[in-house]
PDB file of N, CA and C in Angstrom:
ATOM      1  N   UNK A   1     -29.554  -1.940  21.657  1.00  0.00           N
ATOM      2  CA  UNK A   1     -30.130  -1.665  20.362  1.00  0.00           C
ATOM      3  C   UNK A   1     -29.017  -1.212  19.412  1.00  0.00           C
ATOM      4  N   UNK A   2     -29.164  -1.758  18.482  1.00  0.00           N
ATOM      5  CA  UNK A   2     -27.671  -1.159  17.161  1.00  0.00           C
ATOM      6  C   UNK A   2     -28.432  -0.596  16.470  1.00  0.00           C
ATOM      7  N   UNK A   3     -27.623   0.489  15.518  1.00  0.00           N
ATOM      8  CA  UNK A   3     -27.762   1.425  14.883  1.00  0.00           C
ATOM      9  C   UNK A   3     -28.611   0.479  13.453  1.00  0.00           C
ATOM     10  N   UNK A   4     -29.466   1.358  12.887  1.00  0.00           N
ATOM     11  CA  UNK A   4     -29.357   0.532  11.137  1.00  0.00           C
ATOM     12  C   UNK A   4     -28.284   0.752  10.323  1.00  0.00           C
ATOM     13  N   UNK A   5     -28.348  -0.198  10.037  1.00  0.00           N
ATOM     14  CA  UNK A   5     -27.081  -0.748   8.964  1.00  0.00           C
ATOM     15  C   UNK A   5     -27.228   0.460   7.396  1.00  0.00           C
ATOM     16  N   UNK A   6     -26.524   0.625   7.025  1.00  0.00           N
ATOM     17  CA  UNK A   6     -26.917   1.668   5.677  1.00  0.00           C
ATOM     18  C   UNK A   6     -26.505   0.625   4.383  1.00  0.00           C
ATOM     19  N   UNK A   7     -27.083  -0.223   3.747  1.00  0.00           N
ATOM     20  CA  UNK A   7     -27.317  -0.531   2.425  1.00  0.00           C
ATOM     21  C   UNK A   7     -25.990  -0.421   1.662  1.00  0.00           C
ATOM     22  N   UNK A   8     -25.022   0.505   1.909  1.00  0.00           N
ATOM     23  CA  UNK A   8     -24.450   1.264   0.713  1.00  0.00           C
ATOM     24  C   UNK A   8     -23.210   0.577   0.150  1.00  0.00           C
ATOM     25  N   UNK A   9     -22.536   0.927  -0.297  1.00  0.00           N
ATOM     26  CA  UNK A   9     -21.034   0.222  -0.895  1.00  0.00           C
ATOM     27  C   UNK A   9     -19.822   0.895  -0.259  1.00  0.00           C
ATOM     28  N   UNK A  10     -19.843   1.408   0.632  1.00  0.00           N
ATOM     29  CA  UNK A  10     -18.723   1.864   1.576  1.00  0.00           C
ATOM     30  C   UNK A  10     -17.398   0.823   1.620  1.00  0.00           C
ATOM     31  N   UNK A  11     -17.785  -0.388   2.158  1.00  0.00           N
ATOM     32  CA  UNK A  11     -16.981  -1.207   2.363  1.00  0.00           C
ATOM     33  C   UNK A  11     -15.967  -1.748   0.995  1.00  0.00           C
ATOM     34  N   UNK A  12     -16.764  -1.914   0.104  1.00  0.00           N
ATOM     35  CA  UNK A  12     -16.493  -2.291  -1.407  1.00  0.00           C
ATOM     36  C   UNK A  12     -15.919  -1.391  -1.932  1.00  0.00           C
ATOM     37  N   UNK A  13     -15.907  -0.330  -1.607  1.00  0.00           N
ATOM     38  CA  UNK A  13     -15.369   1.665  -2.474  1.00  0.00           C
ATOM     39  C   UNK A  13     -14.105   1.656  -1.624  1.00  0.00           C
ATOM     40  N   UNK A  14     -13.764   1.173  -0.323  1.00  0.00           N
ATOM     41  CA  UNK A  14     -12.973   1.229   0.535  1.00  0.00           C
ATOM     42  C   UNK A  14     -11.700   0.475   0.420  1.00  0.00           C
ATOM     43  N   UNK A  15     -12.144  -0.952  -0.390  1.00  0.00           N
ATOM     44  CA  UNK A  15     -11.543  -2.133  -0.618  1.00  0.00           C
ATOM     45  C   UNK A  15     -10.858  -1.946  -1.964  1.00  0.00           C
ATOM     46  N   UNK A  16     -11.515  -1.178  -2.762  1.00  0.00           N
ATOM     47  CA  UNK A  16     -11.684  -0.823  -4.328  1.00  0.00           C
ATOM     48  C   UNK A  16     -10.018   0.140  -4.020  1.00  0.00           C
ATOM     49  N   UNK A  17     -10.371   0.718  -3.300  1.00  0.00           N
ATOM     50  CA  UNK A  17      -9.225   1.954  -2.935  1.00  0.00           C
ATOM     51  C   UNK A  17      -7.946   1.451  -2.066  1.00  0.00           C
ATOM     52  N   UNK A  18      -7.633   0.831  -1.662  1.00  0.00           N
ATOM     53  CA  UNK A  18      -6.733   0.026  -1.081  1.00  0.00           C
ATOM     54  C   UNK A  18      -5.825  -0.882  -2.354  1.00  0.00           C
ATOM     55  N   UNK A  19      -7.003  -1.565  -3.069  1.00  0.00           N
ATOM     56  CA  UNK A  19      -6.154  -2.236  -4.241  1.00  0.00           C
ATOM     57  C   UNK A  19      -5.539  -1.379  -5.111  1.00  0.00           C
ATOM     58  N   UNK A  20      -6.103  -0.116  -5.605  1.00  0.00           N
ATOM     59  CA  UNK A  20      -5.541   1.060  -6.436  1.00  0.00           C
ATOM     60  C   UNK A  20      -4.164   1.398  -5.899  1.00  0.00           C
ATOM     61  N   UNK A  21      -4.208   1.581  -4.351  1.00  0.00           N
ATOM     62  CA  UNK A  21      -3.152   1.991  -3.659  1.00  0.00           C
ATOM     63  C   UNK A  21      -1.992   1.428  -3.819  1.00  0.00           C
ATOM     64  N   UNK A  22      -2.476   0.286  -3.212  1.00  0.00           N
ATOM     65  CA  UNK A  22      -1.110  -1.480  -2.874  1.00  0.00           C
ATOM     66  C   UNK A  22      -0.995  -1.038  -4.690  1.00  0.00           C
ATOM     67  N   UNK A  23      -1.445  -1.461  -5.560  1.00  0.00           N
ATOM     68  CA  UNK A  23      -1.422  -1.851  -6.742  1.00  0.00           C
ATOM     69  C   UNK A  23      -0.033  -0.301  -7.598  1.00  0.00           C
ATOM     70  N   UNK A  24      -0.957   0.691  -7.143  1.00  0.00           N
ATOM     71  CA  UNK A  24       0.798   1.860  -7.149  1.00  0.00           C
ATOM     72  C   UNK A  24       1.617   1.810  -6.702  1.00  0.00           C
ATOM     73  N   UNK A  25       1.509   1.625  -5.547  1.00  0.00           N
ATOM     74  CA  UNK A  25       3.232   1.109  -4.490  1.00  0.00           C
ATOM     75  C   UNK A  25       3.950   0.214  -5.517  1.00  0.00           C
ATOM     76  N   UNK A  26       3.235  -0.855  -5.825  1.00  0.00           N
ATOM     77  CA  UNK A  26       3.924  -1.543  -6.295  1.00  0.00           C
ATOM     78  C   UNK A  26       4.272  -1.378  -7.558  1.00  0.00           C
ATOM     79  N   UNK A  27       3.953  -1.200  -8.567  1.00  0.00           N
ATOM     80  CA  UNK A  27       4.456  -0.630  -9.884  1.00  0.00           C
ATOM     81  C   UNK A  27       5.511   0.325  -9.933  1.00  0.00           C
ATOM     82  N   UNK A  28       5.193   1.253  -9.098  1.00  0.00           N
ATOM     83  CA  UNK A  28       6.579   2.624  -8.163  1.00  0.00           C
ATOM     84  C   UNK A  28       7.826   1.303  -8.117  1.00  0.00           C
ATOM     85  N   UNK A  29       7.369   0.504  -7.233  1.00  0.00           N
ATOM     86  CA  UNK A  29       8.457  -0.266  -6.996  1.00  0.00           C
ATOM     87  C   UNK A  29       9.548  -1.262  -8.196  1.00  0.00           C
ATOM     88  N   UNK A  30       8.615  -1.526  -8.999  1.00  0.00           N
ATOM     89  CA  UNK A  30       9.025  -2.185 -10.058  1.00  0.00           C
ATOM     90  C   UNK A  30       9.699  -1.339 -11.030  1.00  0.00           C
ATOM     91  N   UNK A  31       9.581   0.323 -10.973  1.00  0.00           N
ATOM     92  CA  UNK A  31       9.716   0.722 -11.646  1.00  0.00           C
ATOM     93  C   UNK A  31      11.266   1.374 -11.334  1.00  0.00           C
ATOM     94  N   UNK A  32      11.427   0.764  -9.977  1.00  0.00           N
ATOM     95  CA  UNK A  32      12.465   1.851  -9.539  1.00  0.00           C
ATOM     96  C   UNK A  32      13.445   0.355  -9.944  1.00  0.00           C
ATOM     97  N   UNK A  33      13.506  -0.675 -10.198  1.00  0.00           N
ATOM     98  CA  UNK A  33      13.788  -1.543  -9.938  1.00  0.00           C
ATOM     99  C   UNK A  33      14.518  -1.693 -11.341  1.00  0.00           C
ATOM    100  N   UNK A  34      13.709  -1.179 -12.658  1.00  0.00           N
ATOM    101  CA  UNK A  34      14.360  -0.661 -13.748  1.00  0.00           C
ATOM    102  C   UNK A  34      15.036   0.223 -14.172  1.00  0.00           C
ATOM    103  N   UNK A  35      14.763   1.955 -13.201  1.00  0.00           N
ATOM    104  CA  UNK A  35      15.383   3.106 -13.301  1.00  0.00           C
ATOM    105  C   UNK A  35      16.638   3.356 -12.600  1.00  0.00           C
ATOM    106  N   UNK A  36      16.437   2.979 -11.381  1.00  0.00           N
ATOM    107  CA  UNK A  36      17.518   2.971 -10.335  1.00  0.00           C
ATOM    108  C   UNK A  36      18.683   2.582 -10.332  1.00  0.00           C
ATOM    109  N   UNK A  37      18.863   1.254 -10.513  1.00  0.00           N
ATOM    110  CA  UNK A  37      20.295   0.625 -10.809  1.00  0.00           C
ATOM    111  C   UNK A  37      21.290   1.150 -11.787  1.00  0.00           C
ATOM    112  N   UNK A  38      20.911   1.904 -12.680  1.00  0.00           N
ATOM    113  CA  UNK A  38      22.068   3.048 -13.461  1.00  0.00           C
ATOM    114  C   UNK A  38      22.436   3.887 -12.876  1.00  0.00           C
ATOM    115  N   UNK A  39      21.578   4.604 -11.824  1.00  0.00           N
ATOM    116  CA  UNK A  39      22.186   5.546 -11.151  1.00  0.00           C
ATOM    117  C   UNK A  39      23.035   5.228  -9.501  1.00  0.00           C
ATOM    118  N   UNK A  40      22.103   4.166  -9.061  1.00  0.00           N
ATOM    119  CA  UNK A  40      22.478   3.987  -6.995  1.00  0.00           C
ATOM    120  C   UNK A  40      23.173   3.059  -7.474  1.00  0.00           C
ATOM    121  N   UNK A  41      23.286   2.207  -8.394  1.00  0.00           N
ATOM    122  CA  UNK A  41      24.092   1.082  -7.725  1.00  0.00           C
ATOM    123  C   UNK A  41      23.325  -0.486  -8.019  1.00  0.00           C
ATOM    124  N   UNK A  42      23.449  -1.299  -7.884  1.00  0.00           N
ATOM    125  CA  UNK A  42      22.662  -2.767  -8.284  1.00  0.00           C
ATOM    126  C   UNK A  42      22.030  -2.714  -7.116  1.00  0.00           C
ATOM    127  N   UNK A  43      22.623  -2.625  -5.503  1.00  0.00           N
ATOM    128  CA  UNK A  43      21.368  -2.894  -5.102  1.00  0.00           C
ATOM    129  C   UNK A  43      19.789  -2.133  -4.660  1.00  0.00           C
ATOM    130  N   UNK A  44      19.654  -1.384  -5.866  1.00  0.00           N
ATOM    131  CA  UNK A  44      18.279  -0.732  -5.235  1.00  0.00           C
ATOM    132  C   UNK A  44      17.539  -1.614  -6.265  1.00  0.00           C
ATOM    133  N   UNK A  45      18.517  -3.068  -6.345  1.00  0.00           N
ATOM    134  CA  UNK A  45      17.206  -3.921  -7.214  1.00  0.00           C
ATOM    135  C   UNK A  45      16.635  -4.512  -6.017  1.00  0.00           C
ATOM    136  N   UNK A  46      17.466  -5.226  -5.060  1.00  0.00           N
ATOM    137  CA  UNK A  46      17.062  -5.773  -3.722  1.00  0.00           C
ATOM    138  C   UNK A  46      15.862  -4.768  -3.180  1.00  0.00           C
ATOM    139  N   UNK A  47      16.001  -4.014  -3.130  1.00  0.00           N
ATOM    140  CA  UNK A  47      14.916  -2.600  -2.202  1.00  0.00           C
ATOM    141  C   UNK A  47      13.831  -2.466  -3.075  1.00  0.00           C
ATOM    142  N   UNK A  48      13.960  -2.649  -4.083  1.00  0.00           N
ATOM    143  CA  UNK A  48      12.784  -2.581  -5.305  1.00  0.00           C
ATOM    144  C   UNK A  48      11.797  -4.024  -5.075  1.00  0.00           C
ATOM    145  N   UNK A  49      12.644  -4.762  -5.385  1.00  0.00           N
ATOM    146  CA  UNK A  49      11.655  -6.063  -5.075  1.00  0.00           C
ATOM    147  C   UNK A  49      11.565  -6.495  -3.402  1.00  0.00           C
ATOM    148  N   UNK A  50      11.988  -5.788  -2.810  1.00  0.00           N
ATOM    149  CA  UNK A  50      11.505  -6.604  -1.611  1.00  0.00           C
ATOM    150  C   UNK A  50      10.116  -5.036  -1.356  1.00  0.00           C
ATOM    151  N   UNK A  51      10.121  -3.926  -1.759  1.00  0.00           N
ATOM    152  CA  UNK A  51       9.005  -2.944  -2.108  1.00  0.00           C
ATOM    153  C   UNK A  51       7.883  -3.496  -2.852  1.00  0.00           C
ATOM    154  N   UNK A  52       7.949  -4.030  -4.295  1.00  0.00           N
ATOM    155  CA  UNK A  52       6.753  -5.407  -4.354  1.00  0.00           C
ATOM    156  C   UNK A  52       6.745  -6.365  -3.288  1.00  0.00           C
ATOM    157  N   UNK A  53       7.509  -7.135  -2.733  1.00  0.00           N
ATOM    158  CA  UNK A  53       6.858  -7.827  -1.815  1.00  0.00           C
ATOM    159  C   UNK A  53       6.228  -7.067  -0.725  1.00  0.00           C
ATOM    160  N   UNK A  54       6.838  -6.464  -0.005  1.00  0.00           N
ATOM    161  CA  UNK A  54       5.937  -5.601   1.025  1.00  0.00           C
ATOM    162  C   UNK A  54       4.515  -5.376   0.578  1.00  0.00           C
ATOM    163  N   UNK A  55       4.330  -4.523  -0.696  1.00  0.00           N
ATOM    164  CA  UNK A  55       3.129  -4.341  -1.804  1.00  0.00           C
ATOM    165  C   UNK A  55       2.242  -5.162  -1.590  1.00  0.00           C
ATOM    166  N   UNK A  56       2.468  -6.959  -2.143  1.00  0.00           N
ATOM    167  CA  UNK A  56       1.951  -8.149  -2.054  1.00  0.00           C
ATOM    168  C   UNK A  56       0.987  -8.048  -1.015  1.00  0.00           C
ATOM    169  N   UNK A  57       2.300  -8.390   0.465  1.00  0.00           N
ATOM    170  CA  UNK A  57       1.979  -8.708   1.532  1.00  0.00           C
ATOM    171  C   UNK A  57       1.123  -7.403   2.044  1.00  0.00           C
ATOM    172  N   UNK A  58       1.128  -5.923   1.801  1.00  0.00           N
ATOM    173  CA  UNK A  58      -0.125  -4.873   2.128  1.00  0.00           C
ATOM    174  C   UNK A  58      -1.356  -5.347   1.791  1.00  0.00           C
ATOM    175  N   UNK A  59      -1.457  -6.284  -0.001  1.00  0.00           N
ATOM    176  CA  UNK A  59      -2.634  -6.341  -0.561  1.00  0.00           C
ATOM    177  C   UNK A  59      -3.115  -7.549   0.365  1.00  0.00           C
ATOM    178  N   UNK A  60      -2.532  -8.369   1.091  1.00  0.00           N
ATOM    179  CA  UNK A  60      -3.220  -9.456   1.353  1.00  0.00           C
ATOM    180  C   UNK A  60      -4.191  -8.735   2.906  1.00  0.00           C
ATOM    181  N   UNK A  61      -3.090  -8.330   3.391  1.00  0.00           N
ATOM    182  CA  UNK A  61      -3.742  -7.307   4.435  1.00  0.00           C
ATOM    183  C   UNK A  61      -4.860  -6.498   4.509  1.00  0.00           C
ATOM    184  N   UNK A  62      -4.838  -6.090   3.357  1.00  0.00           N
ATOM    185  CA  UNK A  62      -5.640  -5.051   3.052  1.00  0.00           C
ATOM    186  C   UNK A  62      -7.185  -5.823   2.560  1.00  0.00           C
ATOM    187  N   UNK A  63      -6.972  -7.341   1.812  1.00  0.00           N
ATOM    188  CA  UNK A  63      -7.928  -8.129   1.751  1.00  0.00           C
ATOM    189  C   UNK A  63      -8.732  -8.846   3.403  1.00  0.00           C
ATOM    190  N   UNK A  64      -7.530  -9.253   4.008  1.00  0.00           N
ATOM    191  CA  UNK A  64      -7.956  -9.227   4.964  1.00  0.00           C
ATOM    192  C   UNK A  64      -9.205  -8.256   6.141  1.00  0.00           C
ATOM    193  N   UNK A  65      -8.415  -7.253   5.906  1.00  0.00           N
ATOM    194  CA  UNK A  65      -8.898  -5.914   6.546  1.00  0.00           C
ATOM    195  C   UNK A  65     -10.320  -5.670   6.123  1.00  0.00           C
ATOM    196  N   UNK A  66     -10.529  -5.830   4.591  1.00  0.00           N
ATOM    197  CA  UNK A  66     -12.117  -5.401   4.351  1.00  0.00           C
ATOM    198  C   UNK A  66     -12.749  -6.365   4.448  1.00  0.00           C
ATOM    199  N   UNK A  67     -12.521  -7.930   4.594  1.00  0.00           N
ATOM    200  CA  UNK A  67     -13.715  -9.229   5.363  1.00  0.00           C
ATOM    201  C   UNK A  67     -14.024  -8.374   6.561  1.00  0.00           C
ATOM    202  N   UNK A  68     -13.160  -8.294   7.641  1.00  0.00           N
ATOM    203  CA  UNK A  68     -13.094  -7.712   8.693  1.00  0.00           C
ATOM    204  C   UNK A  68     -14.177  -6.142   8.682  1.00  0.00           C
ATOM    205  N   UNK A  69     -13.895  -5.251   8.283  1.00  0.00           N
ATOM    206  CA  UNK A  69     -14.893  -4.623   8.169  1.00  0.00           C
ATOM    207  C   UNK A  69     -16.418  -4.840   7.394  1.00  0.00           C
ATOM    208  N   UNK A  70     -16.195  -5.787   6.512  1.00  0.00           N
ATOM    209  CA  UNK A  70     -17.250  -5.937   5.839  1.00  0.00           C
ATOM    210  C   UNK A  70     -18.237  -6.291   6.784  1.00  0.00           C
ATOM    211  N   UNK A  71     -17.631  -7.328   7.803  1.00  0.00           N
ATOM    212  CA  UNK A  71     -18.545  -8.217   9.280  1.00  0.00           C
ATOM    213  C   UNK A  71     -18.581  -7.742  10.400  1.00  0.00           C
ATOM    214  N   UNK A  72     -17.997  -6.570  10.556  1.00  0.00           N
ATOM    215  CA  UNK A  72     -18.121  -5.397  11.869  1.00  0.00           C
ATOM    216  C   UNK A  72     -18.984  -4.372  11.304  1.00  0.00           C
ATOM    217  N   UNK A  73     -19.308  -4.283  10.185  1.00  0.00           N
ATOM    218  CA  UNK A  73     -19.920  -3.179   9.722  1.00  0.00           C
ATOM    219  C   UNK A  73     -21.570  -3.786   9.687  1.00  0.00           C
ATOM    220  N   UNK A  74     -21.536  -4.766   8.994  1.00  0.00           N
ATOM    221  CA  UNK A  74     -22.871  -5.129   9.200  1.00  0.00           C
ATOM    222  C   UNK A  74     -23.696  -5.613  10.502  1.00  0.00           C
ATOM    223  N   UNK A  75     -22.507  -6.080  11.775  1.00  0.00           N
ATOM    224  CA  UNK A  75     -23.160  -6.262  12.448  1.00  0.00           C
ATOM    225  C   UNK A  75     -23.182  -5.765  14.028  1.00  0.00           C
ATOM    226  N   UNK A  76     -21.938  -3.986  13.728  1.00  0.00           N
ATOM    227  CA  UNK A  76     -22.192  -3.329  14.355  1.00  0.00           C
ATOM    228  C   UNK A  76     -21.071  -3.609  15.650  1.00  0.00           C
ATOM    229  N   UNK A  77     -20.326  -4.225  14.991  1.00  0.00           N
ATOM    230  CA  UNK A  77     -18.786  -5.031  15.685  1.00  0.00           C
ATOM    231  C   UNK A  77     -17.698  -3.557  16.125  1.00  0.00           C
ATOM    232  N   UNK A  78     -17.196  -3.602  16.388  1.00  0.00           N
ATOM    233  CA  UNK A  78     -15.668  -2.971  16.244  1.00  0.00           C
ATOM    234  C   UNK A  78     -14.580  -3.316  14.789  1.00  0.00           C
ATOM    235  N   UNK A  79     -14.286  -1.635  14.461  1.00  0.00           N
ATOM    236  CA  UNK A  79     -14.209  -1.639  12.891  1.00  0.00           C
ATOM    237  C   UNK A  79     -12.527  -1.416  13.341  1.00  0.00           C
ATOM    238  N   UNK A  80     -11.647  -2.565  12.336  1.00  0.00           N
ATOM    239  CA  UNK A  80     -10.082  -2.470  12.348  1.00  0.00           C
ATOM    240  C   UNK A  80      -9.459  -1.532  12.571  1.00  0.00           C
ATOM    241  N   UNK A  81      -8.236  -1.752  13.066  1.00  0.00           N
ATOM    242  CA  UNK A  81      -7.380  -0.639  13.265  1.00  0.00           C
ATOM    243  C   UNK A  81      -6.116   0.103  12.031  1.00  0.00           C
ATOM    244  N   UNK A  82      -5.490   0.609  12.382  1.00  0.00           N
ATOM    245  CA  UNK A  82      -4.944   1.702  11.551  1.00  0.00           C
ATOM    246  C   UNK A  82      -3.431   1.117  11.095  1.00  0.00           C
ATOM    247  N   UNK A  83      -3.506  -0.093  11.395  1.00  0.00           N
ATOM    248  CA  UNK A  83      -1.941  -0.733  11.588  1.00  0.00           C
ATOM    249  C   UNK A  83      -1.478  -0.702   9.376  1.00  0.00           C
ATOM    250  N   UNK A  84      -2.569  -0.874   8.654  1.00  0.00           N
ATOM    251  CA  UNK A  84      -2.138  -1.110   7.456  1.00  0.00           C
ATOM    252  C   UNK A  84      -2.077   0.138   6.982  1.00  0.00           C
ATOM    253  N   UNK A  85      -3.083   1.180   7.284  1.00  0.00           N
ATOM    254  CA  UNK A  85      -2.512   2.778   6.790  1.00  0.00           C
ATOM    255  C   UNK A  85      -1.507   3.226   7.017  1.00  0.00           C
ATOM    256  N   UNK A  86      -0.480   2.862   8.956  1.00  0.00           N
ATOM    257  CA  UNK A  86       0.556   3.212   8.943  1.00  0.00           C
ATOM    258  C   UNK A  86       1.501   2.563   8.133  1.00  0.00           C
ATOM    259  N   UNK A  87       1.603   1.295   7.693  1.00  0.00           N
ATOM    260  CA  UNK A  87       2.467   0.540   6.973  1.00  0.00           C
ATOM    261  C   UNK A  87       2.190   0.840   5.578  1.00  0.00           C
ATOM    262  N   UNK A  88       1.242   1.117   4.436  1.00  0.00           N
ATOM    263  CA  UNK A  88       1.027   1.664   3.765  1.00  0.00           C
ATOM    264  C   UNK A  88       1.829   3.254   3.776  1.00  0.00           C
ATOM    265  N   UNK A  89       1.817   4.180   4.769  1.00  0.00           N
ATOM    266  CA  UNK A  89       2.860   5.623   4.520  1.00  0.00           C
ATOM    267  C   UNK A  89       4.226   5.063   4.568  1.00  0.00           C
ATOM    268  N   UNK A  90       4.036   4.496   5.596  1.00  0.00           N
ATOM    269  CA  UNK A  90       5.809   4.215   5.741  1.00  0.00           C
ATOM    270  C   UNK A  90       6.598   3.539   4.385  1.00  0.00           C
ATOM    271  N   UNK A  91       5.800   2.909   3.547  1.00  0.00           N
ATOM    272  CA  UNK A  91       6.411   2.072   1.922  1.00  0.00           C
ATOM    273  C   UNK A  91       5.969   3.437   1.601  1.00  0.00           C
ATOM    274  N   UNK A  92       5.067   4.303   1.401  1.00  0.00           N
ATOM    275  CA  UNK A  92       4.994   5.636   0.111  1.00  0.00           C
ATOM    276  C   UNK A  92       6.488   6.434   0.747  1.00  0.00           C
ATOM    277  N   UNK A  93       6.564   6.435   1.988  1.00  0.00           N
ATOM    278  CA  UNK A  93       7.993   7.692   2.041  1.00  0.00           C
ATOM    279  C   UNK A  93       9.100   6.703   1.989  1.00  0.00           C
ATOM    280  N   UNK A  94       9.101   5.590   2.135  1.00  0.00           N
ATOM    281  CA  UNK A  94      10.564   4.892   1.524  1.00  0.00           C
ATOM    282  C   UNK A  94      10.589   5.069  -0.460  1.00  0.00           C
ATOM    283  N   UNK A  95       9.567   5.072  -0.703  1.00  0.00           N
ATOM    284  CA  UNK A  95       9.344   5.179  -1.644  1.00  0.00           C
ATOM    285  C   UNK A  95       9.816   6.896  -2.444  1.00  0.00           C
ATOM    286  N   UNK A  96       9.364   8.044  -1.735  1.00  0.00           N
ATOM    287  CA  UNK A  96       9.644   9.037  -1.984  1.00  0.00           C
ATOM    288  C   UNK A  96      11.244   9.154  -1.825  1.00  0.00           C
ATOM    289  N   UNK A  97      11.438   8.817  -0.741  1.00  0.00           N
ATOM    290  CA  UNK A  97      12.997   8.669  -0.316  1.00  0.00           C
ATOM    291  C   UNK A  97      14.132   8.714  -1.392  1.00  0.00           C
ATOM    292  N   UNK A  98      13.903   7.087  -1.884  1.00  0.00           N
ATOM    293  CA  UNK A  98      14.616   7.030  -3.087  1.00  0.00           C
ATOM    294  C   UNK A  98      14.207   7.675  -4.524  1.00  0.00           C
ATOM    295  N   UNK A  99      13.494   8.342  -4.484  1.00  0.00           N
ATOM    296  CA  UNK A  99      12.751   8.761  -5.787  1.00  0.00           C
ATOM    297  C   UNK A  99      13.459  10.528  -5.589  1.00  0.00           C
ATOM    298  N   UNK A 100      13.952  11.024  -4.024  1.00  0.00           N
ATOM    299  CA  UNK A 100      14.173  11.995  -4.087  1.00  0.00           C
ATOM    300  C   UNK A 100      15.792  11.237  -4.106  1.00  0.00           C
ATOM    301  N   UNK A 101      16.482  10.589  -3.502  1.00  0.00           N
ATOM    302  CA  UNK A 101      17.980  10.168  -4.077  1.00  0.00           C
ATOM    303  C   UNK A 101      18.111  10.097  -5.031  1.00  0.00           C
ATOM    304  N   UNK A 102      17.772   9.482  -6.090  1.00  0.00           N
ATOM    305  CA  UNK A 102      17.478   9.386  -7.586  1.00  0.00           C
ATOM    306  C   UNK A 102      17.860  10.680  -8.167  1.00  0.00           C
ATOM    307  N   UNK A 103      16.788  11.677  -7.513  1.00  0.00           N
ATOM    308  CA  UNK A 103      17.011  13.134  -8.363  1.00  0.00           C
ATOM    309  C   UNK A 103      18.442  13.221  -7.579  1.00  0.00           C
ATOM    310  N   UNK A 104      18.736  13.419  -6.703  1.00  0.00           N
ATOM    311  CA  UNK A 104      20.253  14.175  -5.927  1.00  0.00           C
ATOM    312  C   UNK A 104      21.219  13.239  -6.732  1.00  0.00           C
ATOM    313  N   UNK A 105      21.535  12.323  -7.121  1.00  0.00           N
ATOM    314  CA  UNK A 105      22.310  11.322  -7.513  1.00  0.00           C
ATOM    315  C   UNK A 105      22.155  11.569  -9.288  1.00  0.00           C
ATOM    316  N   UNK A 106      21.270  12.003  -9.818  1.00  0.00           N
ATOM    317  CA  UNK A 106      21.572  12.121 -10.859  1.00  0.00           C
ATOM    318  C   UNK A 106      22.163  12.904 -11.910  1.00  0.00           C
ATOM    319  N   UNK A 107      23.171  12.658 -13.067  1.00  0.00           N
ATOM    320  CA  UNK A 107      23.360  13.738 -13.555  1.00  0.00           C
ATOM    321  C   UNK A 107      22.529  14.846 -14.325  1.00  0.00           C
ATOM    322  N   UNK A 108      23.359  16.356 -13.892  1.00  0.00           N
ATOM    323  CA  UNK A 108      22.462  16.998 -14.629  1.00  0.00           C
ATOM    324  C   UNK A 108      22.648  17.308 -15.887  1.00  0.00           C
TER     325      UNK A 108
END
């Protein structure tokens, strides 16, 4: 016997929040991609855009990920694993990383 299903927008609020996410990473990234190179050097343009691509490739994941729950959820399946939240922190602290080099590297 499976549980009832709950009606609600969980899945959609979930999905909603993932794109907000991917969608900051990546702007962070673009942004460092303009700020950075006066201070580190040219290549934190390379690290910047391959940070949008990573971004990209989270959002497709992350599209992926909520079909996947959308069809375990309704039908009481086994709900995805944690593999895109860890890859999601690991781009926010590369991300912090250089955002804290930035400050150490810059003049005061």
């Amino acid at each position: 016997m499976t549980a009832p299903v709950d009606p609600g927008l969980q899945p959609e609020r979930t999905a909603l929040s993932w794109r907000r996410t991917l969608l900051a990473l990546a702007v962070g990234a673009l942004v460092s991609v303009r700020v950075l190179p006066d201070v580190l050097g040219p290549w934190t343009i390379g690290t910047g855009l391959a940070g949008v691509a990573v971004a990209i490739g989270l959002w497709l994941a992350a599209a992926r990920r909520a079909r996947a729950a959308s069809a375990a959820f309704g039908s009481g399946g086994v709900m995805p694993g944690g593999l895109l939240l860890a890859a999601t922190a690991v781009l926010t602290a590369a991300g912090a990383a250089l955002g804290l080099l930035y400050l150490a590297a810059s003049p005061r």
